[in-house]
N, C-alpha and C. Protein backbone atom coordinates (compact mmCIF):
# COMPACT_ATOMS: atom_id res chain seq x y z
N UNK A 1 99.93 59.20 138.38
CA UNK A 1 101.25 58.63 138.16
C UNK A 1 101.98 59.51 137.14
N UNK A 2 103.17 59.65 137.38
CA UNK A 2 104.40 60.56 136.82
C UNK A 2 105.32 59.99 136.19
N UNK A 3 105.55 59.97 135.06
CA UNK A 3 106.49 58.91 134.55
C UNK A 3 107.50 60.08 134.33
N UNK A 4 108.97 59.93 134.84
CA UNK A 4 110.24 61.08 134.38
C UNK A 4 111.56 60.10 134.31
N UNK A 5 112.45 60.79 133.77
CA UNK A 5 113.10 60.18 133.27
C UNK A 5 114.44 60.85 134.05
N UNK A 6 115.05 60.09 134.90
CA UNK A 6 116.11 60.51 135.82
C UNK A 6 117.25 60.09 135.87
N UNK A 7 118.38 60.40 135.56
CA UNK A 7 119.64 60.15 135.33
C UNK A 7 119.65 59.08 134.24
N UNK A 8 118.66 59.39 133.16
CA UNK A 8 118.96 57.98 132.48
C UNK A 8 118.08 57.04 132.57
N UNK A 9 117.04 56.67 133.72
CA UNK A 9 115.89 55.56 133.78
C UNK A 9 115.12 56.62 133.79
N UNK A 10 114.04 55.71 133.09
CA UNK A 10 112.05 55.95 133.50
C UNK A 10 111.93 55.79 134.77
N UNK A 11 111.03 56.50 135.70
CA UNK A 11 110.84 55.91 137.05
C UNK A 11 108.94 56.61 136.64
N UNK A 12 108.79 55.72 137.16
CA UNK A 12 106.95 56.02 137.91
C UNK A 12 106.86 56.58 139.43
N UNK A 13 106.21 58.05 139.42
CA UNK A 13 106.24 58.51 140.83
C UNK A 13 104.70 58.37 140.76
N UNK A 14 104.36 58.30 142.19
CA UNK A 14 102.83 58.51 142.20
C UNK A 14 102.77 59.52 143.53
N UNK A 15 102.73 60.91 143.18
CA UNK A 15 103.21 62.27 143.31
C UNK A 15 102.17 63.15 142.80
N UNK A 16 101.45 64.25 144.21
CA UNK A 16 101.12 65.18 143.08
C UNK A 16 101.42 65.86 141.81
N UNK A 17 100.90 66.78 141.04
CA UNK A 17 102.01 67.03 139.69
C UNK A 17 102.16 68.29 140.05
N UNK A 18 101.87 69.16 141.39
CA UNK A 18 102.23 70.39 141.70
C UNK A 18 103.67 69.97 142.56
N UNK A 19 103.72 68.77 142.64
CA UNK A 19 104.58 68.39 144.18
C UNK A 19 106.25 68.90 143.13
N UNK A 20 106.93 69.79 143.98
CA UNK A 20 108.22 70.31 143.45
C UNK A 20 108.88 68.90 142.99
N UNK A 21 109.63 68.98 141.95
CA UNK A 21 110.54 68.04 141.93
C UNK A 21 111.58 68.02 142.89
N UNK A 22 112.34 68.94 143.70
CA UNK A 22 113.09 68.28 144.80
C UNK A 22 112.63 67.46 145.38
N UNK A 23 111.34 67.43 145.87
CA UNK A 23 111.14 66.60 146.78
C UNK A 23 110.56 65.60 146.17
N UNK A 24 110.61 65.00 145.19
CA UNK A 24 110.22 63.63 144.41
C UNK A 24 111.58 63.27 144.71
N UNK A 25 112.69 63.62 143.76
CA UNK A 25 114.17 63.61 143.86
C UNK A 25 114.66 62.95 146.03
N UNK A 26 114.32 63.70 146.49
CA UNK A 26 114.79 63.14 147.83
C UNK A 26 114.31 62.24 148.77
N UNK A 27 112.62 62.86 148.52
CA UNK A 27 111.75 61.83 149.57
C UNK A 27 111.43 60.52 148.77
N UNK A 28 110.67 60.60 147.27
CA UNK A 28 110.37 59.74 146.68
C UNK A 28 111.58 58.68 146.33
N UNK A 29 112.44 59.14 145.51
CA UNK A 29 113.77 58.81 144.71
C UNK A 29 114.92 58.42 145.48
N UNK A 30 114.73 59.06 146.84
CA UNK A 30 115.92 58.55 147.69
C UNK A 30 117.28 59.55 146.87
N UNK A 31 117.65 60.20 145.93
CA UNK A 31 118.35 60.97 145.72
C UNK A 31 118.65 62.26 146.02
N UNK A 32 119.29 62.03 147.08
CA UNK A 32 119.17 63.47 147.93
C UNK A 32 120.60 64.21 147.72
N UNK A 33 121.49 63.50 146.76
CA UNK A 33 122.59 65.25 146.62
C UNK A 33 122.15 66.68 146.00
N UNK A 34 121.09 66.45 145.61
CA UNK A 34 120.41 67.88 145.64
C UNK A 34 119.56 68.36 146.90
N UNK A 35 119.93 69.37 146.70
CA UNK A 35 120.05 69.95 148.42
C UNK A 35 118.86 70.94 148.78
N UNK A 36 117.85 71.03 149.15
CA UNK A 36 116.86 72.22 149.88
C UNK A 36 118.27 73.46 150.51
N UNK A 37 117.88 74.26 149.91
CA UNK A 37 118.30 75.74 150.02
C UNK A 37 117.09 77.05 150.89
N UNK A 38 116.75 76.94 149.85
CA UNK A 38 115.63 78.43 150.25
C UNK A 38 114.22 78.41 149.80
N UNK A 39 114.00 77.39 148.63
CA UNK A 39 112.85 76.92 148.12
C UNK A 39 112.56 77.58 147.48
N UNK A 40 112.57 79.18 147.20
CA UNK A 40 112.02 80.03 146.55
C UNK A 40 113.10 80.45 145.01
N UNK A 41 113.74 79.50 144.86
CA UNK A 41 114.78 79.10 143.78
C UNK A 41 115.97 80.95 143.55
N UNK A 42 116.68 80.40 144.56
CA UNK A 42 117.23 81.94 144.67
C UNK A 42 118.67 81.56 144.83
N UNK A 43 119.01 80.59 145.97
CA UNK A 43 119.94 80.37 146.28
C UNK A 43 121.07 79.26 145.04
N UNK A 44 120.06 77.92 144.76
CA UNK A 44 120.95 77.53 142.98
C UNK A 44 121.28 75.91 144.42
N UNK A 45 121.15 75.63 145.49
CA UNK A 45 121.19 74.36 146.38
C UNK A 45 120.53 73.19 145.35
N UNK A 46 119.57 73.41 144.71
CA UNK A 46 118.56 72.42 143.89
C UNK A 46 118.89 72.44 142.85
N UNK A 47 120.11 72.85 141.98
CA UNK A 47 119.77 73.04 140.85
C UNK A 47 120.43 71.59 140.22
N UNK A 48 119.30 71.48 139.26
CA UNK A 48 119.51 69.81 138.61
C UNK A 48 119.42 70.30 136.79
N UNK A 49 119.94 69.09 136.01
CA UNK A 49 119.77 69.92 134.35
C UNK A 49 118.31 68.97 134.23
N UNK A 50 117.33 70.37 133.10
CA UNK A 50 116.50 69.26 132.70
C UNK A 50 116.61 69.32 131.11
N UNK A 51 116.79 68.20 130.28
CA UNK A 51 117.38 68.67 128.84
C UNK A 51 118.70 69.44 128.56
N UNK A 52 119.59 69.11 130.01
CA UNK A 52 120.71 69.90 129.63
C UNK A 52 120.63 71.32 130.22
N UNK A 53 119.73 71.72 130.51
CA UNK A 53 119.80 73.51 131.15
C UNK A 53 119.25 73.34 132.88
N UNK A 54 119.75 74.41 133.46
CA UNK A 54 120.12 74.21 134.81
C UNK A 54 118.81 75.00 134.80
N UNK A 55 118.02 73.96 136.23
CA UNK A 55 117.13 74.42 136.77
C UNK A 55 116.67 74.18 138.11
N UNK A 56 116.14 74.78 138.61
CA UNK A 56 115.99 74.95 140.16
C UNK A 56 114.53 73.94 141.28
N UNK A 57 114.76 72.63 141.06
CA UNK A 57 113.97 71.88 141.25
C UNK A 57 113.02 72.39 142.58
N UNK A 58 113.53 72.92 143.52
CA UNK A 58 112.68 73.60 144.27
C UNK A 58 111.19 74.12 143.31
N UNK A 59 111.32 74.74 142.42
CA UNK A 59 110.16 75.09 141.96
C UNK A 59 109.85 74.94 140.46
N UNK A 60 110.61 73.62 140.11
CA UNK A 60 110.05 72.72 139.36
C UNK A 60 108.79 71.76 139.90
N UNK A 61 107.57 71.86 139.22
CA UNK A 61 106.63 71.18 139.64
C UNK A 61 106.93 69.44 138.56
N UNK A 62 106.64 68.39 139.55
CA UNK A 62 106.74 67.41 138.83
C UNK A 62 106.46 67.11 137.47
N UNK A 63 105.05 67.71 137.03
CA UNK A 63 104.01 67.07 136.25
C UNK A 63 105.17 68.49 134.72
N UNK A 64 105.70 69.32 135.05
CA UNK A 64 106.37 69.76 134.20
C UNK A 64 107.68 69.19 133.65
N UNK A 65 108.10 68.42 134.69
CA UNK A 65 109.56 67.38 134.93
C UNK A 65 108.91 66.08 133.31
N UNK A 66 107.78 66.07 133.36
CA UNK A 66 107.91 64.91 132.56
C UNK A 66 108.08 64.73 130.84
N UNK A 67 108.76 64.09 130.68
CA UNK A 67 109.14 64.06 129.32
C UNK A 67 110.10 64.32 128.95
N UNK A 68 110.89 65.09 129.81
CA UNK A 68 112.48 65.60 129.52
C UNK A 68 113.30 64.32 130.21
N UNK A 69 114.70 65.09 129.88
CA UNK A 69 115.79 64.37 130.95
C UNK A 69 116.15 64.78 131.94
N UNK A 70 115.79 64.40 133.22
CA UNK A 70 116.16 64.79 134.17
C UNK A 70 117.74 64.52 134.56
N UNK A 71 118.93 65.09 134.99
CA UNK A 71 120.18 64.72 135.46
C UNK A 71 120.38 65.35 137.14
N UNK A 72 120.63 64.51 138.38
CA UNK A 72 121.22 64.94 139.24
C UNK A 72 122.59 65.01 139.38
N UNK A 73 122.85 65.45 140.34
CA UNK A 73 124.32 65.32 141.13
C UNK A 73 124.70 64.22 140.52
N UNK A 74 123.87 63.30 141.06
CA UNK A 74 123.92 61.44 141.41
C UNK A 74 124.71 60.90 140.00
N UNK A 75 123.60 61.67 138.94
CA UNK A 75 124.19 60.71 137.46
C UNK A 75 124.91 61.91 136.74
N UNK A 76 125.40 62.97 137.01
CA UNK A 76 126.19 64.18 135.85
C UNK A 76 127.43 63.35 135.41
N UNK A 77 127.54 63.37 134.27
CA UNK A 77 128.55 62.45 133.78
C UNK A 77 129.25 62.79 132.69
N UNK A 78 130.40 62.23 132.09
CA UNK A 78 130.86 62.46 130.74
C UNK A 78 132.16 63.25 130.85
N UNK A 79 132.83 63.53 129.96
CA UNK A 79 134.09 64.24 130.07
C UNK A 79 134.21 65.96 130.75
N UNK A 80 132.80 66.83 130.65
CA UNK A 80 132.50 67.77 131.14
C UNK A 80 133.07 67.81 133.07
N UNK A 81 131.53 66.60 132.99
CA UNK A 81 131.40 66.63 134.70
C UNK A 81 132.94 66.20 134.98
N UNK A 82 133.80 64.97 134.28
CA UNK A 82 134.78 64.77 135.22
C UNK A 82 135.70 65.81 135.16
N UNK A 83 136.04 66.50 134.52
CA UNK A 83 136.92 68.00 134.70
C UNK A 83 136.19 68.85 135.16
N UNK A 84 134.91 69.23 135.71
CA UNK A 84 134.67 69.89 136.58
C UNK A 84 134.94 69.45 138.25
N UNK A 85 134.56 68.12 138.19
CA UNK A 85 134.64 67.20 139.65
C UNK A 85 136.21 67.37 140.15
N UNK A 86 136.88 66.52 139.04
CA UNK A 86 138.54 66.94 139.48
C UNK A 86 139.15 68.16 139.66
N UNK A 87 138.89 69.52 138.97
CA UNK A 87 139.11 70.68 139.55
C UNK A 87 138.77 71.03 141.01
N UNK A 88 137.41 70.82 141.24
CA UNK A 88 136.23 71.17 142.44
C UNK A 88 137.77 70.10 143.57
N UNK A 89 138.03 68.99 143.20
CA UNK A 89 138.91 68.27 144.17
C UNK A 89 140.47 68.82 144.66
N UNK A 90 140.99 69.10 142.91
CA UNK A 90 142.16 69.66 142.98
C UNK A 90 142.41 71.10 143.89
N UNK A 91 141.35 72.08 143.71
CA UNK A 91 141.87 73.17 144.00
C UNK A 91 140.90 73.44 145.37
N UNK A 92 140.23 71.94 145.62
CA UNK A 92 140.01 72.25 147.41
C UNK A 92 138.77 73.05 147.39
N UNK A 93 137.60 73.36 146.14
CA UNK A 93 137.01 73.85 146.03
C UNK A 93 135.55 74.15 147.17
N UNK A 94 135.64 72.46 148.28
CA UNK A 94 134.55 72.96 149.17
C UNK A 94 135.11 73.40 150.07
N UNK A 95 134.27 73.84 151.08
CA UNK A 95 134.02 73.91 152.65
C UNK A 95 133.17 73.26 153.28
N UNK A 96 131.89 73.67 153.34
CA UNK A 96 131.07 73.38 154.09
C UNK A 96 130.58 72.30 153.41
N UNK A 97 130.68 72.25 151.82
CA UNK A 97 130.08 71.66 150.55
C UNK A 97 128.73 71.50 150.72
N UNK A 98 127.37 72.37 151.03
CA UNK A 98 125.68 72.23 150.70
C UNK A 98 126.12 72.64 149.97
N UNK A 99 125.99 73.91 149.43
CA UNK A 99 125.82 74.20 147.84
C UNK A 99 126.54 73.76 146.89
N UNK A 100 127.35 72.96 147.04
CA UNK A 100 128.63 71.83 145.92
C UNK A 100 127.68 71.53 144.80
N UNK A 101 126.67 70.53 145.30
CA UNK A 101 125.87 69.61 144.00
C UNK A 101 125.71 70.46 142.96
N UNK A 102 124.63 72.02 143.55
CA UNK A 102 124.23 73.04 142.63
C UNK A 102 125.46 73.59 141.78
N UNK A 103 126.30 74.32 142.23
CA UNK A 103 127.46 74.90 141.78
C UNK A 103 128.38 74.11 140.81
N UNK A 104 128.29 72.64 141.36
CA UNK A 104 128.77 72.04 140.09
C UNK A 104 128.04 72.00 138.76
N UNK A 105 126.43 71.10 139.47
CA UNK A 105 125.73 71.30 137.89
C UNK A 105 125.68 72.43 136.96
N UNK A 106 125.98 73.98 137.88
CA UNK A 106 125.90 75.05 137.26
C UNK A 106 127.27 74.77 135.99
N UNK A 107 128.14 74.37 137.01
CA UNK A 107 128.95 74.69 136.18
C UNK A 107 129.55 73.46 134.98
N UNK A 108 128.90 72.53 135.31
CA UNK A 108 128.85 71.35 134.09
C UNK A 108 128.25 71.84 132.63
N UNK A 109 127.30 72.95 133.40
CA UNK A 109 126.23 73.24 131.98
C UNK A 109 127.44 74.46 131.29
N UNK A 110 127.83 75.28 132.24
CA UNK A 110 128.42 76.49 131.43
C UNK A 110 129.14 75.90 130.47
N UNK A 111 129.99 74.77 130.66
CA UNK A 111 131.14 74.12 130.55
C UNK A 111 130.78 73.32 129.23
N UNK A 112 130.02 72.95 129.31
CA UNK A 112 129.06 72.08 127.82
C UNK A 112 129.15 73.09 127.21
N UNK A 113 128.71 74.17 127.11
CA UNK A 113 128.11 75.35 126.08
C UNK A 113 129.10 76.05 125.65
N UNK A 114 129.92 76.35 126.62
CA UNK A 114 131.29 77.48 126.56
C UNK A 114 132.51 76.57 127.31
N UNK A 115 133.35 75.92 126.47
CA UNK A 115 134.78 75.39 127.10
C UNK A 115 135.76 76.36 127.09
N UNK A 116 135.51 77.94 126.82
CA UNK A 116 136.37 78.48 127.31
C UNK A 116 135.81 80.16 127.67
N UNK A 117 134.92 80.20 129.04
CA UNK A 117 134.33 81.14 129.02
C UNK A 117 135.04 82.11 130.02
N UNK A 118 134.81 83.28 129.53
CA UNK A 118 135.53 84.46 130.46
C UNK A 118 134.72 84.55 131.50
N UNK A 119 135.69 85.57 133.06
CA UNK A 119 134.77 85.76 133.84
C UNK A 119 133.24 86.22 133.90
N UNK A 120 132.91 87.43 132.99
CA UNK A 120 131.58 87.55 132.55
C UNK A 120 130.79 86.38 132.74
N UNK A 121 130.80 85.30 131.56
CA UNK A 121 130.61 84.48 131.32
C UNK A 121 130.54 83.48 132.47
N UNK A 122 131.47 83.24 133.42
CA UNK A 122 131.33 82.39 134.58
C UNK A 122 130.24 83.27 135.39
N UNK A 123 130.28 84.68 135.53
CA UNK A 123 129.48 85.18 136.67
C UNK A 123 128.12 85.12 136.21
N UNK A 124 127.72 85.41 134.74
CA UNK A 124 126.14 85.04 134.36
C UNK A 124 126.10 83.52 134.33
N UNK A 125 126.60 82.93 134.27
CA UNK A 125 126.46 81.52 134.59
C UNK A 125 125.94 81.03 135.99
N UNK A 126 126.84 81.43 136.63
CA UNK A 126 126.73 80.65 138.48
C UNK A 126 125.68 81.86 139.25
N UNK A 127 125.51 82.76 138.74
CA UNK A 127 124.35 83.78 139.34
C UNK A 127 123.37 83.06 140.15
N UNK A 128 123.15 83.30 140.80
CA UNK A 128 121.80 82.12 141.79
C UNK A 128 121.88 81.24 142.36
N UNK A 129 124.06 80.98 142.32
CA UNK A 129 123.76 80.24 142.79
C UNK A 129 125.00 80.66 144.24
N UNK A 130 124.50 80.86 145.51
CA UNK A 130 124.67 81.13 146.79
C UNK A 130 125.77 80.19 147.46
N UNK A 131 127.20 80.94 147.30
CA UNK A 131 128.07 80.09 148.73
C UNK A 131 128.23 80.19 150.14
N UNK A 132 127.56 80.27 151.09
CA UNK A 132 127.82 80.82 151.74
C UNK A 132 129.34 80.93 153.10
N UNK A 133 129.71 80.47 152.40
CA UNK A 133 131.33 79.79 152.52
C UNK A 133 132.32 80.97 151.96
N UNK A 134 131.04 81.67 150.96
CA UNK A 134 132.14 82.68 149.86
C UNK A 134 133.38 82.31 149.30
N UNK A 135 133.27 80.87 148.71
CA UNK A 135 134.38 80.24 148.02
C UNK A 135 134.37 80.11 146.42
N UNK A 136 133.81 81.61 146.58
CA UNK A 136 133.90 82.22 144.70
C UNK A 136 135.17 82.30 144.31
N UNK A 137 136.26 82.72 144.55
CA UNK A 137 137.05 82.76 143.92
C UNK A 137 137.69 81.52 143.70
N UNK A 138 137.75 80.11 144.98
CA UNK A 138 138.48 79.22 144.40
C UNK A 138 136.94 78.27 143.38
N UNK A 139 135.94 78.68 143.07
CA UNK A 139 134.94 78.09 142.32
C UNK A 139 135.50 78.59 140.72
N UNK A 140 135.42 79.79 140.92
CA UNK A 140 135.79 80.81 139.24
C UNK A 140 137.37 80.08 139.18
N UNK A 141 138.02 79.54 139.68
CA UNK A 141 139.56 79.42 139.75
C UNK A 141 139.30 78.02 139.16
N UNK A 142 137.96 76.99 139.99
CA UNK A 142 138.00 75.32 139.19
C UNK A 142 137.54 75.06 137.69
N UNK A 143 136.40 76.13 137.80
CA UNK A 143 135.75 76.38 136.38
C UNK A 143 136.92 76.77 135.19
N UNK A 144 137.83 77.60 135.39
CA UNK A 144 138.90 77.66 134.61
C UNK A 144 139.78 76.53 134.59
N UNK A 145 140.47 76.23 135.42
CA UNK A 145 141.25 74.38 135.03
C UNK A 145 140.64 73.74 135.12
N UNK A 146 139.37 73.27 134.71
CA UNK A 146 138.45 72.58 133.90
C UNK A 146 138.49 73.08 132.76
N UNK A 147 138.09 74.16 132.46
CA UNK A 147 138.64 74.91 130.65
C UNK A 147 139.76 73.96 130.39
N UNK A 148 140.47 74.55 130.85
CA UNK A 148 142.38 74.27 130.66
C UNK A 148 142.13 72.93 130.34
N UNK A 149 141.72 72.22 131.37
CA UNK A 149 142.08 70.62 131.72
C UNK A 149 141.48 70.26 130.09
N UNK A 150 140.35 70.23 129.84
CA UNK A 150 139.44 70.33 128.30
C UNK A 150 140.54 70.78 126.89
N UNK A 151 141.68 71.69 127.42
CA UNK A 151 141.65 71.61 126.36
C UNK A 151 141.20 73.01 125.30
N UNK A 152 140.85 74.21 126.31
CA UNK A 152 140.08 75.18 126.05
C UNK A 152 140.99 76.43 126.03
């Protein structure tokens, strides 16, 4: 048994502790806006915060998941996420939206750390994480009026 702490609750998985955390998160948890990508944590589809830093649950093993805070899609919250969410809306930011969940959390975290980061800064940020939509420029375009919107 796995005790982690996910959006905010304790949950008990009874889960190998090699078993990736995506798939606790979708099969176990029923929280599936984190998305299977490539598995080999390349693409950024999985990426969830644990303690606040973006990581690639594909090859997060459970039994490492425990003790931190886990945050999905599901629970990203606070004045960050909603000026990232309302940009991502305003400026029409999906398409296809699989890689949305990841790309946001990416960019919830940049956004915590740096409220007013240059492109540099956005591109080592979102690195890993794969559109295949190629809707980088209106992504680098939400991440900035989210700055703005903040206040930055």
């Amino acid at each position: 048994m796995i005790r982690l702490n996910i959006n905010g609750q304790d949950r008990d998985v009874d889960v190998p502790g090699d078993m990736p955390l995506l798939w606790v998160l979708r099969d176990e948890l029923n929280l599936t806006g984190t998305k299977f990508g490539c598995g080999i944590a390349q693409c950024g589809a999985c990426t969830v915060h644990m303690d606040g830093t973006p990581v690639r649950a594909c090859q997060t093993p459970a039994e490492s998941a425990a003790g931190t805070r886990i945050t999905t899609i599901e629970g990203v919250s606070g004045t960050v996420a909603q000026a990232v969410q309302a940009s991502w809306q305003k400026l029409d930011v999906v398409q296809c939206g699989y890689c949305q969940s990841g790309q946001i959390m990416s960019a919830v975290a940049l956004l915590t750390d740096n409220r007013n980061p240059t492109d540099d800064d956005i591109d080592a940020a979102m690195d890993g994480n794969v559109c295949r939509c190629a809707t980088y420029p209106r992504i680098r375009a939400a991440i900035k009026d989210a700055a703005k919107a903040m206040g930055a």
